[in-house]
N, C-alpha and C. Protein backbone atom coordinates (compact mmCIF):
# COMPACT_ATOMS: atom_id res chain seq x y z
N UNK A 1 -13.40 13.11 10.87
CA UNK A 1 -13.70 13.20 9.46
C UNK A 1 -13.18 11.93 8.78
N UNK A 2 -14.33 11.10 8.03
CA UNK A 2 -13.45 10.11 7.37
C UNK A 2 -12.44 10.72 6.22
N UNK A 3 -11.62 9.47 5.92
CA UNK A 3 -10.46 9.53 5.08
C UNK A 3 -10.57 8.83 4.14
N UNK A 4 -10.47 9.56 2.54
CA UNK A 4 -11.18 8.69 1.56
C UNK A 4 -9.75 7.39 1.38
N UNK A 5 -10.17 6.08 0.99
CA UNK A 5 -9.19 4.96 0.98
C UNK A 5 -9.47 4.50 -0.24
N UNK A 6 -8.55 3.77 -0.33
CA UNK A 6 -8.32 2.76 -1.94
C UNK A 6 -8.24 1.20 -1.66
N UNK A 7 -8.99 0.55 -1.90
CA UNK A 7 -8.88 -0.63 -1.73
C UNK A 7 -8.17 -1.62 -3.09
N UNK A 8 -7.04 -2.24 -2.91
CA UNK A 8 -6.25 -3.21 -3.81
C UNK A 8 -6.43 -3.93 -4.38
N UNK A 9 -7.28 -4.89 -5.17
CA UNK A 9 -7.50 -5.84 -4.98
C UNK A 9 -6.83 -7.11 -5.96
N UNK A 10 -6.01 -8.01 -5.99
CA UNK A 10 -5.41 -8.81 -6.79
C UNK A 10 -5.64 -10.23 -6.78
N UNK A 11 -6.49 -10.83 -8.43
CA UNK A 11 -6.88 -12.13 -8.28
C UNK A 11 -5.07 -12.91 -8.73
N UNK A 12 -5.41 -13.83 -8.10
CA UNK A 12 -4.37 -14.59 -8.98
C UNK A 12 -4.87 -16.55 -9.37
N UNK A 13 -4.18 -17.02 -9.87
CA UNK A 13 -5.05 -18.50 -10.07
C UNK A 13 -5.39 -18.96 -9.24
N UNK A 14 -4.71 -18.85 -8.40
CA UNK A 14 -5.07 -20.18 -7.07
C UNK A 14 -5.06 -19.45 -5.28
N UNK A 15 -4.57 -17.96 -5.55
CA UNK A 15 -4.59 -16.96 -4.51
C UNK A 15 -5.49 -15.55 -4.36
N UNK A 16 -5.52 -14.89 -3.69
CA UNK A 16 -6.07 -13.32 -3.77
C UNK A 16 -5.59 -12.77 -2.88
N UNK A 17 -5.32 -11.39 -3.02
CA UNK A 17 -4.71 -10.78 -2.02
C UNK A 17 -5.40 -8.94 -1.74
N UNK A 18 -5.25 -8.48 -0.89
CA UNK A 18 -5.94 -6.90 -1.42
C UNK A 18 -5.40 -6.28 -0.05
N UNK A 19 -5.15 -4.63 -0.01
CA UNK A 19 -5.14 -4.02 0.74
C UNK A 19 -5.59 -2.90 0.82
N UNK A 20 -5.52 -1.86 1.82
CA UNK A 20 -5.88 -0.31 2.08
C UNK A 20 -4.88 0.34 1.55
N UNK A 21 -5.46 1.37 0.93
CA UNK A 21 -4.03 2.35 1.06
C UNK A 21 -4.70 3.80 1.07
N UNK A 22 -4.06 4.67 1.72
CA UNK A 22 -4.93 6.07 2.06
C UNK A 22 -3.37 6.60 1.65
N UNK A 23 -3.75 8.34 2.26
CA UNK A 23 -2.77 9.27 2.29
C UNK A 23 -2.75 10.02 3.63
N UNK A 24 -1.38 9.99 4.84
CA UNK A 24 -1.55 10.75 5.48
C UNK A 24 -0.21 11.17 6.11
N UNK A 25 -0.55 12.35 6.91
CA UNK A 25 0.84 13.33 6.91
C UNK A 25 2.09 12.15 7.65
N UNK A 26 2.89 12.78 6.92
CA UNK A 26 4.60 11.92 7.43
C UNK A 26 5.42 12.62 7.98
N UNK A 27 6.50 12.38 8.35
CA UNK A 27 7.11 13.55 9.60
C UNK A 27 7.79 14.15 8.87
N UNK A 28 8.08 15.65 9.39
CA UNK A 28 8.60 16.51 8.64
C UNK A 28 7.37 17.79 7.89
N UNK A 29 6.51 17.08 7.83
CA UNK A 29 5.41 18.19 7.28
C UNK A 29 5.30 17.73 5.88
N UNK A 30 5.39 16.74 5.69
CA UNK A 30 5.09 15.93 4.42
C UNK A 30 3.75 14.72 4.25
N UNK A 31 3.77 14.52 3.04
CA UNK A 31 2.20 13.22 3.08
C UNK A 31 2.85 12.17 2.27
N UNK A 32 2.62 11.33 2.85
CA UNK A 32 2.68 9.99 2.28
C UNK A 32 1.78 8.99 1.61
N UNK A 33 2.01 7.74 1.62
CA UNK A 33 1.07 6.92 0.63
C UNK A 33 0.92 5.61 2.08
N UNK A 34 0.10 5.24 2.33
CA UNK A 34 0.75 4.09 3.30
C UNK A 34 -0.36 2.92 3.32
N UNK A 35 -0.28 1.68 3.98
CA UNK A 35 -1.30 1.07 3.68
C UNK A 35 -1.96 1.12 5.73
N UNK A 36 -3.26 1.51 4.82
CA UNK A 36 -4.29 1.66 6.21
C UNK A 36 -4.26 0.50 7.03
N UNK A 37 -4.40 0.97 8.10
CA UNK A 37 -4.19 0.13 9.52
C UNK A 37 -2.97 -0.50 10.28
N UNK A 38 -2.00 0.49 9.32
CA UNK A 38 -0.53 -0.03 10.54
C UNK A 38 -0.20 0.70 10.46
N UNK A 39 -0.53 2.19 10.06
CA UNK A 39 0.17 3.24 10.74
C UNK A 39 1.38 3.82 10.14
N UNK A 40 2.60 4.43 10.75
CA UNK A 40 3.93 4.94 10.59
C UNK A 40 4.23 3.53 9.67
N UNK A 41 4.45 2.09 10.44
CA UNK A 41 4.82 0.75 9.87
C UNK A 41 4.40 0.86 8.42
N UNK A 42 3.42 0.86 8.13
CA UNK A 42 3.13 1.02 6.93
C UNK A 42 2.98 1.65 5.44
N UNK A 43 4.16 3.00 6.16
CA UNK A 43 4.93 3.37 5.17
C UNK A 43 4.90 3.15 3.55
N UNK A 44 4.54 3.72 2.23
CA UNK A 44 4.47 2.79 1.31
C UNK A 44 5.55 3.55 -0.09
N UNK A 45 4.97 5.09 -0.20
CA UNK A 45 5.71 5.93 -0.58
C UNK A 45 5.63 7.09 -0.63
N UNK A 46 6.48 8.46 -0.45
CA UNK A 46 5.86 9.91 -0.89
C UNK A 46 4.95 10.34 -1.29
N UNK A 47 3.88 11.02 -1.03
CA UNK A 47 3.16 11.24 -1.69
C UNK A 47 3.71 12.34 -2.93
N UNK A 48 2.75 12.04 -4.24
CA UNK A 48 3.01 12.57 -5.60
C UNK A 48 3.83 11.48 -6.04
N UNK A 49 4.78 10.97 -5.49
CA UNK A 49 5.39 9.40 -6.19
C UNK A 49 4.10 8.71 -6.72
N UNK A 50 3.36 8.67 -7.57
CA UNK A 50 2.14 7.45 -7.77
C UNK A 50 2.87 6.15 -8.45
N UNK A 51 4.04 6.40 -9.11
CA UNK A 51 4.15 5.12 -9.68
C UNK A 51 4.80 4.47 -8.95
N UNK A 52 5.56 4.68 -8.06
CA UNK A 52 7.02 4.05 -7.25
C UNK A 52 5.57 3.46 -6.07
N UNK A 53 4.73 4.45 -5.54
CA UNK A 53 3.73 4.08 -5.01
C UNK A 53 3.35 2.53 -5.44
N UNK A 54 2.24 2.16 -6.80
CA UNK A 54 2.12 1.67 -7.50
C UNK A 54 3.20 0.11 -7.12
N UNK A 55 3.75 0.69 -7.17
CA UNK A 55 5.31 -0.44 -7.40
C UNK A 55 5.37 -1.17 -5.37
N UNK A 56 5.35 -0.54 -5.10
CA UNK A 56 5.47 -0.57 -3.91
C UNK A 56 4.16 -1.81 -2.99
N UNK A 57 3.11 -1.50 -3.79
CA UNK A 57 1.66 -1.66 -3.52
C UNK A 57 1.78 -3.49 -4.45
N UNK A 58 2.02 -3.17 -5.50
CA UNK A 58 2.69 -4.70 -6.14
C UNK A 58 3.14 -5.69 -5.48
N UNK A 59 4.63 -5.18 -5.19
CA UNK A 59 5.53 -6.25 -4.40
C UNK A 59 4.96 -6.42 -3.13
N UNK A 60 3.98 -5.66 -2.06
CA UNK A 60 3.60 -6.25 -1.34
C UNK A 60 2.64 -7.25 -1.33
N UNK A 61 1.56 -6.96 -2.68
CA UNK A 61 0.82 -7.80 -3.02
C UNK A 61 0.71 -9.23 -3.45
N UNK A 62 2.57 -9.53 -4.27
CA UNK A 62 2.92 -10.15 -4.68
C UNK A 62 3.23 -11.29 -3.04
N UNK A 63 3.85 -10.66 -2.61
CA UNK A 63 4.43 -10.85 -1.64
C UNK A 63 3.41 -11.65 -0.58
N UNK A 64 1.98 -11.13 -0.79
CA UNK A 64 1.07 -11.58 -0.22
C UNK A 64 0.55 -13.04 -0.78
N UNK A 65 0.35 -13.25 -2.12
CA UNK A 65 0.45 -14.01 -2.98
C UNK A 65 0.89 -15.44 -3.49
N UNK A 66 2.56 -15.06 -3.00
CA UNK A 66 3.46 -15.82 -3.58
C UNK A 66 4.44 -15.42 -2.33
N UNK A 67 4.07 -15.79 -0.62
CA UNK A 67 5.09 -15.62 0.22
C UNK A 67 6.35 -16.76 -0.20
N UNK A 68 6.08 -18.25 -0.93
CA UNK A 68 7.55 -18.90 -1.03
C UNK A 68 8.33 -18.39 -2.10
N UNK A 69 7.72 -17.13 -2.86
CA UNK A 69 9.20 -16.90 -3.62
C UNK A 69 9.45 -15.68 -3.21
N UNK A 70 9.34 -15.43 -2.16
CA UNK A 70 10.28 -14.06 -1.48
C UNK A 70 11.50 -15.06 -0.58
């Protein structure tokens, strides 16, 4: 069964960056937020967290972005 996904997408002046992010079960019997295609690794946040989510989904983006100011 597919899995509906969210795609990221962030312009910036001189960069772009974008990712997956779905929802799927986390250990313990819980759901998470994670970004598609790495799995457990990709970890992002609780699910029902949307903003810490949100936040999470940023700084990696940023991060994608602007790797010399990490």
């Amino acid at each position: 069964m597919p899995l509906p996904l969210l795609w990221v997408f962030a312009c910036g002046p001189e960069e772009h960056a974008g990712m997956v992010v779905g929802v799927r079960s986390a250990r313990g019997g819980t759901w998470g937020y994670y970004e598609a295609g790495r799995g457990q690794a990709g970890y992002l946040a609780p699910y029902g967290d949307a903003k810490f989510a949100a936040d999470q989904v940023d700084a990696v983006l940023r991060h994608k972005m602007f790797p010399a100011a990490w």
